[in-house]
N, C-alpha and C. Protein backbone atom coordinates (compact mmCIF):
# COMPACT_ATOMS: atom_id res chain seq x y z
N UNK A 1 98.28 73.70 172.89
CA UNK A 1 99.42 72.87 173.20
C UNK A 1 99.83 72.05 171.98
N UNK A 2 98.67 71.39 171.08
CA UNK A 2 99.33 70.99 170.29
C UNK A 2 100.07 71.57 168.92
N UNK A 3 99.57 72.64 169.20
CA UNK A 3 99.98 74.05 167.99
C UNK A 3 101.81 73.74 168.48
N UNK A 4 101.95 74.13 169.73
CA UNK A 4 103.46 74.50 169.85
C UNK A 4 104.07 73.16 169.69
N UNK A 5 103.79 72.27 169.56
CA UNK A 5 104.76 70.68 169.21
C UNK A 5 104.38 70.84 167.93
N UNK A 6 103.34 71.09 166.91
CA UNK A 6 103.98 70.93 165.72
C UNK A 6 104.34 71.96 165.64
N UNK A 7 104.29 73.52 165.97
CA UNK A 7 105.76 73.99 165.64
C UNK A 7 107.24 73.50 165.97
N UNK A 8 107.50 72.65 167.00
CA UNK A 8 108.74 72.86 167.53
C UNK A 8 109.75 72.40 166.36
N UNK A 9 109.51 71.60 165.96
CA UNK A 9 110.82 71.05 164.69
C UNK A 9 111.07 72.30 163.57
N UNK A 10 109.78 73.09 163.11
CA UNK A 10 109.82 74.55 162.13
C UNK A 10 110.66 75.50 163.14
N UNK A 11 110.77 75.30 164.38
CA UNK A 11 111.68 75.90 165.42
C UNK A 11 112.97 75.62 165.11
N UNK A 12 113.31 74.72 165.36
CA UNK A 12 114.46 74.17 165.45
C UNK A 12 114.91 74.36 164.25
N UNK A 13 114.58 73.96 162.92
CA UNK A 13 115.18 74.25 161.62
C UNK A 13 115.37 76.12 161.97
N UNK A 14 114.52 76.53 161.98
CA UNK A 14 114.81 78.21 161.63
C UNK A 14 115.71 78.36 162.67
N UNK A 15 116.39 78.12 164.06
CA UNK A 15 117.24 78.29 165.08
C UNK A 15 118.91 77.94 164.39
N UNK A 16 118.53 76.89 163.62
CA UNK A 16 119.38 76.35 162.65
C UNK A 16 120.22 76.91 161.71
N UNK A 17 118.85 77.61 160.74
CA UNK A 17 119.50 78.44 159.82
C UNK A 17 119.96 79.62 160.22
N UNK A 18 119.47 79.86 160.98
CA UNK A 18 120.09 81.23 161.89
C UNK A 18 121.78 81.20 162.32
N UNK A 19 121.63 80.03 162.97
CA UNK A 19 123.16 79.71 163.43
C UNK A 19 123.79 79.85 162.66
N UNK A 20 123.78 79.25 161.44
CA UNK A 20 124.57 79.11 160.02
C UNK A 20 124.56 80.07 158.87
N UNK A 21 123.70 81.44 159.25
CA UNK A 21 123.60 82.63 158.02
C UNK A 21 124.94 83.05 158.09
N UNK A 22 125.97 83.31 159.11
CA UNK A 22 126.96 84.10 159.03
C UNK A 22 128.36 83.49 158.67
N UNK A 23 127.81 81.65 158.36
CA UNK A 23 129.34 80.74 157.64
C UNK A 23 129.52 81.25 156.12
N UNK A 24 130.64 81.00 155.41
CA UNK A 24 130.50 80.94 154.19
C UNK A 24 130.28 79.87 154.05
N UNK A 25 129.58 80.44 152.54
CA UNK A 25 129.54 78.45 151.20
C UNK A 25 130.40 77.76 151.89
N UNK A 26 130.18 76.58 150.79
CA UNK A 26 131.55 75.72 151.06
C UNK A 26 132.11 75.98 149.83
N UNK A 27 131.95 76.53 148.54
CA UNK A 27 132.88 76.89 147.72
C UNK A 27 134.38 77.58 147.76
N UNK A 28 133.41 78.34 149.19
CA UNK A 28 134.92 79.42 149.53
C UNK A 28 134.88 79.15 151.00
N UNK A 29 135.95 78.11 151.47
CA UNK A 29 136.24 77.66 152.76
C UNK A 29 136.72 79.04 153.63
N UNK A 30 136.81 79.16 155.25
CA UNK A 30 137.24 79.66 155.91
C UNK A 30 138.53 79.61 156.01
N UNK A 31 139.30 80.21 156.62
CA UNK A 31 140.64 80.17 156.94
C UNK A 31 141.13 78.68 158.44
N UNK A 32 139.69 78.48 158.82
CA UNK A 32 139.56 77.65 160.16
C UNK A 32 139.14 76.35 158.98
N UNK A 33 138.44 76.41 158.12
CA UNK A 33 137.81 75.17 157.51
C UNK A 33 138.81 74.31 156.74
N UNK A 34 140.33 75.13 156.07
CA UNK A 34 141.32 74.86 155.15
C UNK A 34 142.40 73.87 155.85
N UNK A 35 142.48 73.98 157.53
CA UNK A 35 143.29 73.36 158.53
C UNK A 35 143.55 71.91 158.37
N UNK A 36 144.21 71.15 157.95
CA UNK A 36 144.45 69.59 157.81
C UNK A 36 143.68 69.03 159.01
N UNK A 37 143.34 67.96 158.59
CA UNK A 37 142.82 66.98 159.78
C UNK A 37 143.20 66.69 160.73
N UNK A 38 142.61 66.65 161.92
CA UNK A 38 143.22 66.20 162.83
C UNK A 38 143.64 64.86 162.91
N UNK A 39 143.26 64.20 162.11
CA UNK A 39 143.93 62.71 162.36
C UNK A 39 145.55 62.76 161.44
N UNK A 40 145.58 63.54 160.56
CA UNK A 40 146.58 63.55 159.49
C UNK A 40 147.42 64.26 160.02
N UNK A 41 147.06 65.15 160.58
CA UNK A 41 148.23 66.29 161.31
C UNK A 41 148.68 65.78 162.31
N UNK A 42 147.97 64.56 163.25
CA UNK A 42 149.18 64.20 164.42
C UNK A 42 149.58 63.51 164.09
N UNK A 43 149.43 62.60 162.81
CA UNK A 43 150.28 61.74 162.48
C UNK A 43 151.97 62.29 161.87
N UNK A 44 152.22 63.44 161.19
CA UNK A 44 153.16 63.97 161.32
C UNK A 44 153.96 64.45 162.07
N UNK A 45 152.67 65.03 163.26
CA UNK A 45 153.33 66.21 164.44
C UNK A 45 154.17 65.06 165.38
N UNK A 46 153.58 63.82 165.53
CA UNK A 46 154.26 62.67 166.13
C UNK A 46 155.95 62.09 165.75
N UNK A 47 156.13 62.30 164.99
CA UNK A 47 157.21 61.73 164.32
C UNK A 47 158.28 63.56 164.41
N UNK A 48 157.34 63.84 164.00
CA UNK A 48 158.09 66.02 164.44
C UNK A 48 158.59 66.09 165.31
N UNK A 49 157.69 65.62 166.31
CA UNK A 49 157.80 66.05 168.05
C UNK A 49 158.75 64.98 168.22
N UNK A 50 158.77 63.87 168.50
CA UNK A 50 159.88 63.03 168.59
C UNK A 50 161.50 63.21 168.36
N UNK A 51 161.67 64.17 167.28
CA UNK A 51 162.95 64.45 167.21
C UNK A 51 163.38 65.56 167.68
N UNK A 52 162.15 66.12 168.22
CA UNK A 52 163.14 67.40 169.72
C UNK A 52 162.09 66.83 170.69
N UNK A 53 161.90 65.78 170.63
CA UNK A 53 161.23 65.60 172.23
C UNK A 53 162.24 65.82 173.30
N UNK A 54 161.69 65.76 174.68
CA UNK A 54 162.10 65.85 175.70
C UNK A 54 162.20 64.34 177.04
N UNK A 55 163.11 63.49 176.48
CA UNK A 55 163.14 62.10 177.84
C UNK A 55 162.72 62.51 179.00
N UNK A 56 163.55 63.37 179.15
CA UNK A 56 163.43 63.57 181.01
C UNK A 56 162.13 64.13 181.39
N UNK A 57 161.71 65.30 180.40
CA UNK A 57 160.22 65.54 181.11
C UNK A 57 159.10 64.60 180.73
N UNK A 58 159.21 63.79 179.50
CA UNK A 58 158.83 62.17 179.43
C UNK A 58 158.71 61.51 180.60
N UNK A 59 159.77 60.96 181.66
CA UNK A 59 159.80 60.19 182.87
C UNK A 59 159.07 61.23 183.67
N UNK A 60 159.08 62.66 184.15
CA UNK A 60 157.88 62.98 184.66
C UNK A 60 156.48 63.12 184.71
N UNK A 61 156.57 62.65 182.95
CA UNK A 61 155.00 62.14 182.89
C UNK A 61 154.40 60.93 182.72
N UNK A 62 155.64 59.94 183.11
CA UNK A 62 155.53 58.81 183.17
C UNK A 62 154.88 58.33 184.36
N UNK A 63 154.95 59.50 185.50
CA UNK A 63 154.43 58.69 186.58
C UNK A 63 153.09 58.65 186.60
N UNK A 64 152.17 58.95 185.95
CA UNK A 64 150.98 58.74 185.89
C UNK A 64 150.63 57.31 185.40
N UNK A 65 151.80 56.63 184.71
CA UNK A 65 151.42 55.14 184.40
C UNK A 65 152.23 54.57 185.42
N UNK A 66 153.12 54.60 186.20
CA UNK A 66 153.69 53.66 186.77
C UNK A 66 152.94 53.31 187.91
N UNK A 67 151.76 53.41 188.23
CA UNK A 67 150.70 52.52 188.83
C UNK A 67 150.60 51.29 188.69
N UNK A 68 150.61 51.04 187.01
CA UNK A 68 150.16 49.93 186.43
C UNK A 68 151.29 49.42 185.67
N UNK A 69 152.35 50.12 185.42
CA UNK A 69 153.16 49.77 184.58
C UNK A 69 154.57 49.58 185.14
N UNK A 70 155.79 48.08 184.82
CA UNK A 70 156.38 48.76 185.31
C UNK A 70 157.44 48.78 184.02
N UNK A 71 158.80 48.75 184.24
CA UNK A 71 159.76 49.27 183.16
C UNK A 71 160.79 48.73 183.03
N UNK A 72 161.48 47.92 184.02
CA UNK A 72 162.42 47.27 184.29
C UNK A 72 162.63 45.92 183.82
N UNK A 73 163.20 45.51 183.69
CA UNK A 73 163.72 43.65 183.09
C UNK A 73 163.24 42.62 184.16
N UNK A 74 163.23 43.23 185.02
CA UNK A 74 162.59 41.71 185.96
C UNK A 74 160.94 42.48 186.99
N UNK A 75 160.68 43.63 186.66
CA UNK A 75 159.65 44.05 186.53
C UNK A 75 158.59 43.39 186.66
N UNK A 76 157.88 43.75 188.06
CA UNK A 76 156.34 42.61 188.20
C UNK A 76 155.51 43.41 187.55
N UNK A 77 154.08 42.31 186.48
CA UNK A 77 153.13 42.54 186.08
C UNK A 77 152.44 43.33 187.33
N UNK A 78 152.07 44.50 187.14
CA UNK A 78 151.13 45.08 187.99
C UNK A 78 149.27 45.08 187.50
N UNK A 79 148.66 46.13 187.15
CA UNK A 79 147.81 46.25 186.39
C UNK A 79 148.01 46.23 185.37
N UNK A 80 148.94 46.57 185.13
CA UNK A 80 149.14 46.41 182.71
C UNK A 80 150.65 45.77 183.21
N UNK A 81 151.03 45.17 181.45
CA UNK A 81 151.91 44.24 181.64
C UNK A 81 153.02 45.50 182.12
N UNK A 82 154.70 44.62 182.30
CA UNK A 82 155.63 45.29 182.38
C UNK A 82 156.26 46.15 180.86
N UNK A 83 156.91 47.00 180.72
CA UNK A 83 156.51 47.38 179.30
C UNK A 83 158.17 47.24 179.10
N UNK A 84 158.74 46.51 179.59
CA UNK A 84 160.21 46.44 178.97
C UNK A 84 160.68 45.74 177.55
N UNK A 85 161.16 46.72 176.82
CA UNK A 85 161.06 46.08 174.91
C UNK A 85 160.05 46.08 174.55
N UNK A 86 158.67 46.43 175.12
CA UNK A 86 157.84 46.04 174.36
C UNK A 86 157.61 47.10 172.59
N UNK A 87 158.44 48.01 172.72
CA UNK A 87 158.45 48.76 171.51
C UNK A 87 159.00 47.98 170.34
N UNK A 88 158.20 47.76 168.98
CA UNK A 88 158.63 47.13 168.23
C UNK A 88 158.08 45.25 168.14
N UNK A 89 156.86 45.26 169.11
CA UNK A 89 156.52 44.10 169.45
C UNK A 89 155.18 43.97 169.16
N UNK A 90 154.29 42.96 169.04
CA UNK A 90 153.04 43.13 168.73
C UNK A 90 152.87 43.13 169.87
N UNK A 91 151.57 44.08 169.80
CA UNK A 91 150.99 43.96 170.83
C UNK A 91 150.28 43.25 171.77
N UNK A 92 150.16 42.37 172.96
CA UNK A 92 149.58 41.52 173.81
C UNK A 92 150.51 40.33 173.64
N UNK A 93 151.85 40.70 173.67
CA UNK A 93 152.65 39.71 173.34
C UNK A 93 153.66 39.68 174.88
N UNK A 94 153.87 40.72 175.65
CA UNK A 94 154.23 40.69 176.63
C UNK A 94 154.13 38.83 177.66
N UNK A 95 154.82 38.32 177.82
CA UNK A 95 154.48 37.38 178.50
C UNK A 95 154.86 37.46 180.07
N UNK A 96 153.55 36.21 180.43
CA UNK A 96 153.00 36.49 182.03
C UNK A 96 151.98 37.74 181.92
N UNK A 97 151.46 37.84 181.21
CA UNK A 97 150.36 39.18 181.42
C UNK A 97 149.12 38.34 180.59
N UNK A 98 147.76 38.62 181.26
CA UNK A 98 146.85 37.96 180.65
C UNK A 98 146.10 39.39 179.79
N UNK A 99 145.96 39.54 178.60
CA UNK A 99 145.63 40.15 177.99
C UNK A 99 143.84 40.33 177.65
N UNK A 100 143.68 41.29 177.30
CA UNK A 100 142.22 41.19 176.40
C UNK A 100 142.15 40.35 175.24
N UNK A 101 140.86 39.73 175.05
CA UNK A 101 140.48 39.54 173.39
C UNK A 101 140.55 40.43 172.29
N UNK A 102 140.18 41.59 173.28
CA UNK A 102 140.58 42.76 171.69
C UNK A 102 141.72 43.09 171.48
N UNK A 103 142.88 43.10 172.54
CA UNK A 103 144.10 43.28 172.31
C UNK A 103 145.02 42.39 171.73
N UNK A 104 144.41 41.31 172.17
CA UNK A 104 145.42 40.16 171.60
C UNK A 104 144.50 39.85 169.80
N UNK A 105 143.37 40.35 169.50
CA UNK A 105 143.27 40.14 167.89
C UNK A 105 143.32 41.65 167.60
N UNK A 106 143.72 42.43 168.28
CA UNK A 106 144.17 43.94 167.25
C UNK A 106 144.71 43.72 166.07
N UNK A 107 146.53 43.13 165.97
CA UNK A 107 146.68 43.05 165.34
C UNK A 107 147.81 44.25 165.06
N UNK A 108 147.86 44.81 165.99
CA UNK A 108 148.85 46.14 166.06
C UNK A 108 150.14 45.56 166.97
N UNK A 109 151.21 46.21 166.23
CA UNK A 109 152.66 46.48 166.74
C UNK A 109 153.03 47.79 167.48
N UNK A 110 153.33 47.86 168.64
CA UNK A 110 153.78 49.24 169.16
C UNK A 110 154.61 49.88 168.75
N UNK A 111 154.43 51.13 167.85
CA UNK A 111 155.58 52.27 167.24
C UNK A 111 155.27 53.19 167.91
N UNK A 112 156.12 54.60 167.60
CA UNK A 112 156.06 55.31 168.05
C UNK A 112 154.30 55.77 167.63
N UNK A 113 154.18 55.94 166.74
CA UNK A 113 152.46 55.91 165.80
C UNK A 113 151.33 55.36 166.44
N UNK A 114 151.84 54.07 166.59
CA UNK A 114 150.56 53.50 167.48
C UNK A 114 150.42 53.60 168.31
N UNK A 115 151.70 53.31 168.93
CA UNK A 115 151.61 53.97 170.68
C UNK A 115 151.24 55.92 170.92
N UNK A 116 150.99 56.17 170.22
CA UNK A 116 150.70 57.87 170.40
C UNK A 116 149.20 57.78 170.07
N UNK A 117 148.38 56.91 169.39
CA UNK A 117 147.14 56.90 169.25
C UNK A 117 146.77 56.59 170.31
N UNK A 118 147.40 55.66 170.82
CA UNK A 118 146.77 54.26 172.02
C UNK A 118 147.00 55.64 173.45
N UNK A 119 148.14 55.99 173.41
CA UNK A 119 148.20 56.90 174.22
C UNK A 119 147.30 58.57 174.31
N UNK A 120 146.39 58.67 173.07
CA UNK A 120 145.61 59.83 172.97
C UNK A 120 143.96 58.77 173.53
N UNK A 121 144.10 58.11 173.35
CA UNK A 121 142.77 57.28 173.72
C UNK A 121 142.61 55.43 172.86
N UNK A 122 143.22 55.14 174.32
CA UNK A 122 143.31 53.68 174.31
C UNK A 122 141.70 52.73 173.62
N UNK A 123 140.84 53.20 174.36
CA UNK A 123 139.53 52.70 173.42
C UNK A 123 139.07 52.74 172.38
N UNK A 124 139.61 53.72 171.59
CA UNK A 124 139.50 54.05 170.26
C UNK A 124 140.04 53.21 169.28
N UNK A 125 141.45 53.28 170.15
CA UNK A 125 142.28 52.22 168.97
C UNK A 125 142.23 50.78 169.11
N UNK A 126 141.33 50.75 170.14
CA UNK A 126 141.04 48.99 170.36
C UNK A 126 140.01 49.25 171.65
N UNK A 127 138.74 48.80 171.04
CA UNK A 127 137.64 49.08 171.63
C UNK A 127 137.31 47.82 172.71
N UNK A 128 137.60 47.74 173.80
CA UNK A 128 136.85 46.20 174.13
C UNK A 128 138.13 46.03 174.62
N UNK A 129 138.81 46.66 175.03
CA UNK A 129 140.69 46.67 176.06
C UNK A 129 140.22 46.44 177.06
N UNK A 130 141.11 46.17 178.02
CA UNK A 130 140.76 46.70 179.58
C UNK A 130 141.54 47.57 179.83
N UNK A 131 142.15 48.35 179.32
CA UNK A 131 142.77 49.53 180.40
C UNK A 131 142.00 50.60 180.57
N UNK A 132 142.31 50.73 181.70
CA UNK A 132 140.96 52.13 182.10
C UNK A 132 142.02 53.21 181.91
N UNK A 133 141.95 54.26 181.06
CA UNK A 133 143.24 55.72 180.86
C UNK A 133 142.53 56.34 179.97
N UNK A 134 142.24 57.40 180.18
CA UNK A 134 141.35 57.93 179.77
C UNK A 134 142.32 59.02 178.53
N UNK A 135 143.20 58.93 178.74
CA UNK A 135 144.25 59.45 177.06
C UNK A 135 145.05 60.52 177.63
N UNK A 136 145.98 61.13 177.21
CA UNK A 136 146.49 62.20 177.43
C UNK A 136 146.52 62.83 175.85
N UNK A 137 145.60 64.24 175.91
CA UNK A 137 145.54 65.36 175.26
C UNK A 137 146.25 65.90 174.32
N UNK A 138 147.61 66.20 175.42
CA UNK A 138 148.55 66.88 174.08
C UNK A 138 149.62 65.89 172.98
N UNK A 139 149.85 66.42 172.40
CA UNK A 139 150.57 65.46 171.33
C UNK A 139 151.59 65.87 171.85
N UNK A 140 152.46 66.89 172.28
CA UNK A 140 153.98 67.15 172.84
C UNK A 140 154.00 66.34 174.04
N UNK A 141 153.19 66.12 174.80
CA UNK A 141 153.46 65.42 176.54
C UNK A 141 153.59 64.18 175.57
N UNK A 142 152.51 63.57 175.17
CA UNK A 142 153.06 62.39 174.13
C UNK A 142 154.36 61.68 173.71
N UNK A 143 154.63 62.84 172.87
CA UNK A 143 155.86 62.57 172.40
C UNK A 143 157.31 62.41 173.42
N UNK A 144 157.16 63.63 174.57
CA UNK A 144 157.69 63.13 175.85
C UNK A 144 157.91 61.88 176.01
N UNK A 145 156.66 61.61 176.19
CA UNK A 145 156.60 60.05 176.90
C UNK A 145 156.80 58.87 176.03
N UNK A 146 156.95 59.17 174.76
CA UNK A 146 157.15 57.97 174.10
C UNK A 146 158.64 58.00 173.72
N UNK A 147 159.43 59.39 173.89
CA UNK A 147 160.75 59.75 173.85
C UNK A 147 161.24 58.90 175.25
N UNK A 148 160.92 58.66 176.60
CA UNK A 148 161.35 58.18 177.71
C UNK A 148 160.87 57.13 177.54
N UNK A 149 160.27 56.67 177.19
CA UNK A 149 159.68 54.89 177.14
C UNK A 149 160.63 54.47 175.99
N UNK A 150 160.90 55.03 174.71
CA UNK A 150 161.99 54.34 174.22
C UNK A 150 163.07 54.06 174.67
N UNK A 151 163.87 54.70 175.65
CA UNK A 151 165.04 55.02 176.27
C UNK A 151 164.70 53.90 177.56
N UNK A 152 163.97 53.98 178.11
CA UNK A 152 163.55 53.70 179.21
C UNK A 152 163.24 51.73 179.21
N UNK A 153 162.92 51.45 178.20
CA UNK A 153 162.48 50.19 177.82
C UNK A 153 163.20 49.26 176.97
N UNK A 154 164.04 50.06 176.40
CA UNK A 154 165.03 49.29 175.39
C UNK A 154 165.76 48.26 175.80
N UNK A 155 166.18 47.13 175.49
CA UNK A 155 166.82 45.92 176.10
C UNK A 155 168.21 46.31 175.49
N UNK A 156 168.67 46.35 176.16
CA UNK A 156 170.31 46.09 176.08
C UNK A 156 171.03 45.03 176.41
């Protein structure tokens, strides 16, 4: 018995190298390894997608926030503040809404940018929030929705 625990780690390395005989070097990247970052690439694809986004299918994926959110000018605080104008505003600035500590020292302004992070995963971009949303995935539903929340929120 104790033979096979000190093998197990000489296990695990050789299971290891095994996995990895059939990558190349890193001298000569893959065609999968050459791909821009994912953090760098949605930061473009965001601002991309935005100028053929889609409003209207935006407001159909809006209803997954209007639980908590609402949109209108005289709009009651529900679970998250009302989000009317808030584009272009720092964030936790909404008034009548009691905010987090982490939100209110973020330190972030809602753009289309930030709000597409916050909207891929709210904890990330401010750890110690209270909103419970667990992110939405695609960067096009995204851009949707941040295409109808501009429209949708703008003070006139």
């Amino acid at each position: 018995m104790n033979r096979a625990i000190q093998l197990a780690p000489v296990l695990a390395a050789a299971l290891a190298l095994a996995a990895c005989a059939g990558e190349q070097p890193a001298s000569e990247p893959s065609a999968e390894a050459t791909t821009e970052p994912a953090a760098a690439a949605q930061a473009e694809d965001i601002a991309t997608l935005l100028a053929s986004a889609n409003p209207d299918r935006g407001r159909r994926l809006y209803i997954q926030c209007r639980a908590c959110h609402t949109l209108i000018a005289e709009g009651n605080q529900l679970l998250g503040p009302n989000l009317r104008g808030f584009l272009d505003r720092p964030a936790g600035s909404a008034p009548g809404y009691e905010y987090s500590e982490a939100l209110l020292a973020s330190g972030i302004a809602w753009t289309p940018e930030t709000l597409d992070a916050w909207m891929q995963s709210p904890s990330e971009v401010v750890p110690g929030n209270k909103m419970i949303f667990a992110g939405i995935r695609k960067t096009r539903d995204r851009a949707d929705l941040i295409a109808y929340l501009q429209r949708a929120t703008a003070e006139n």
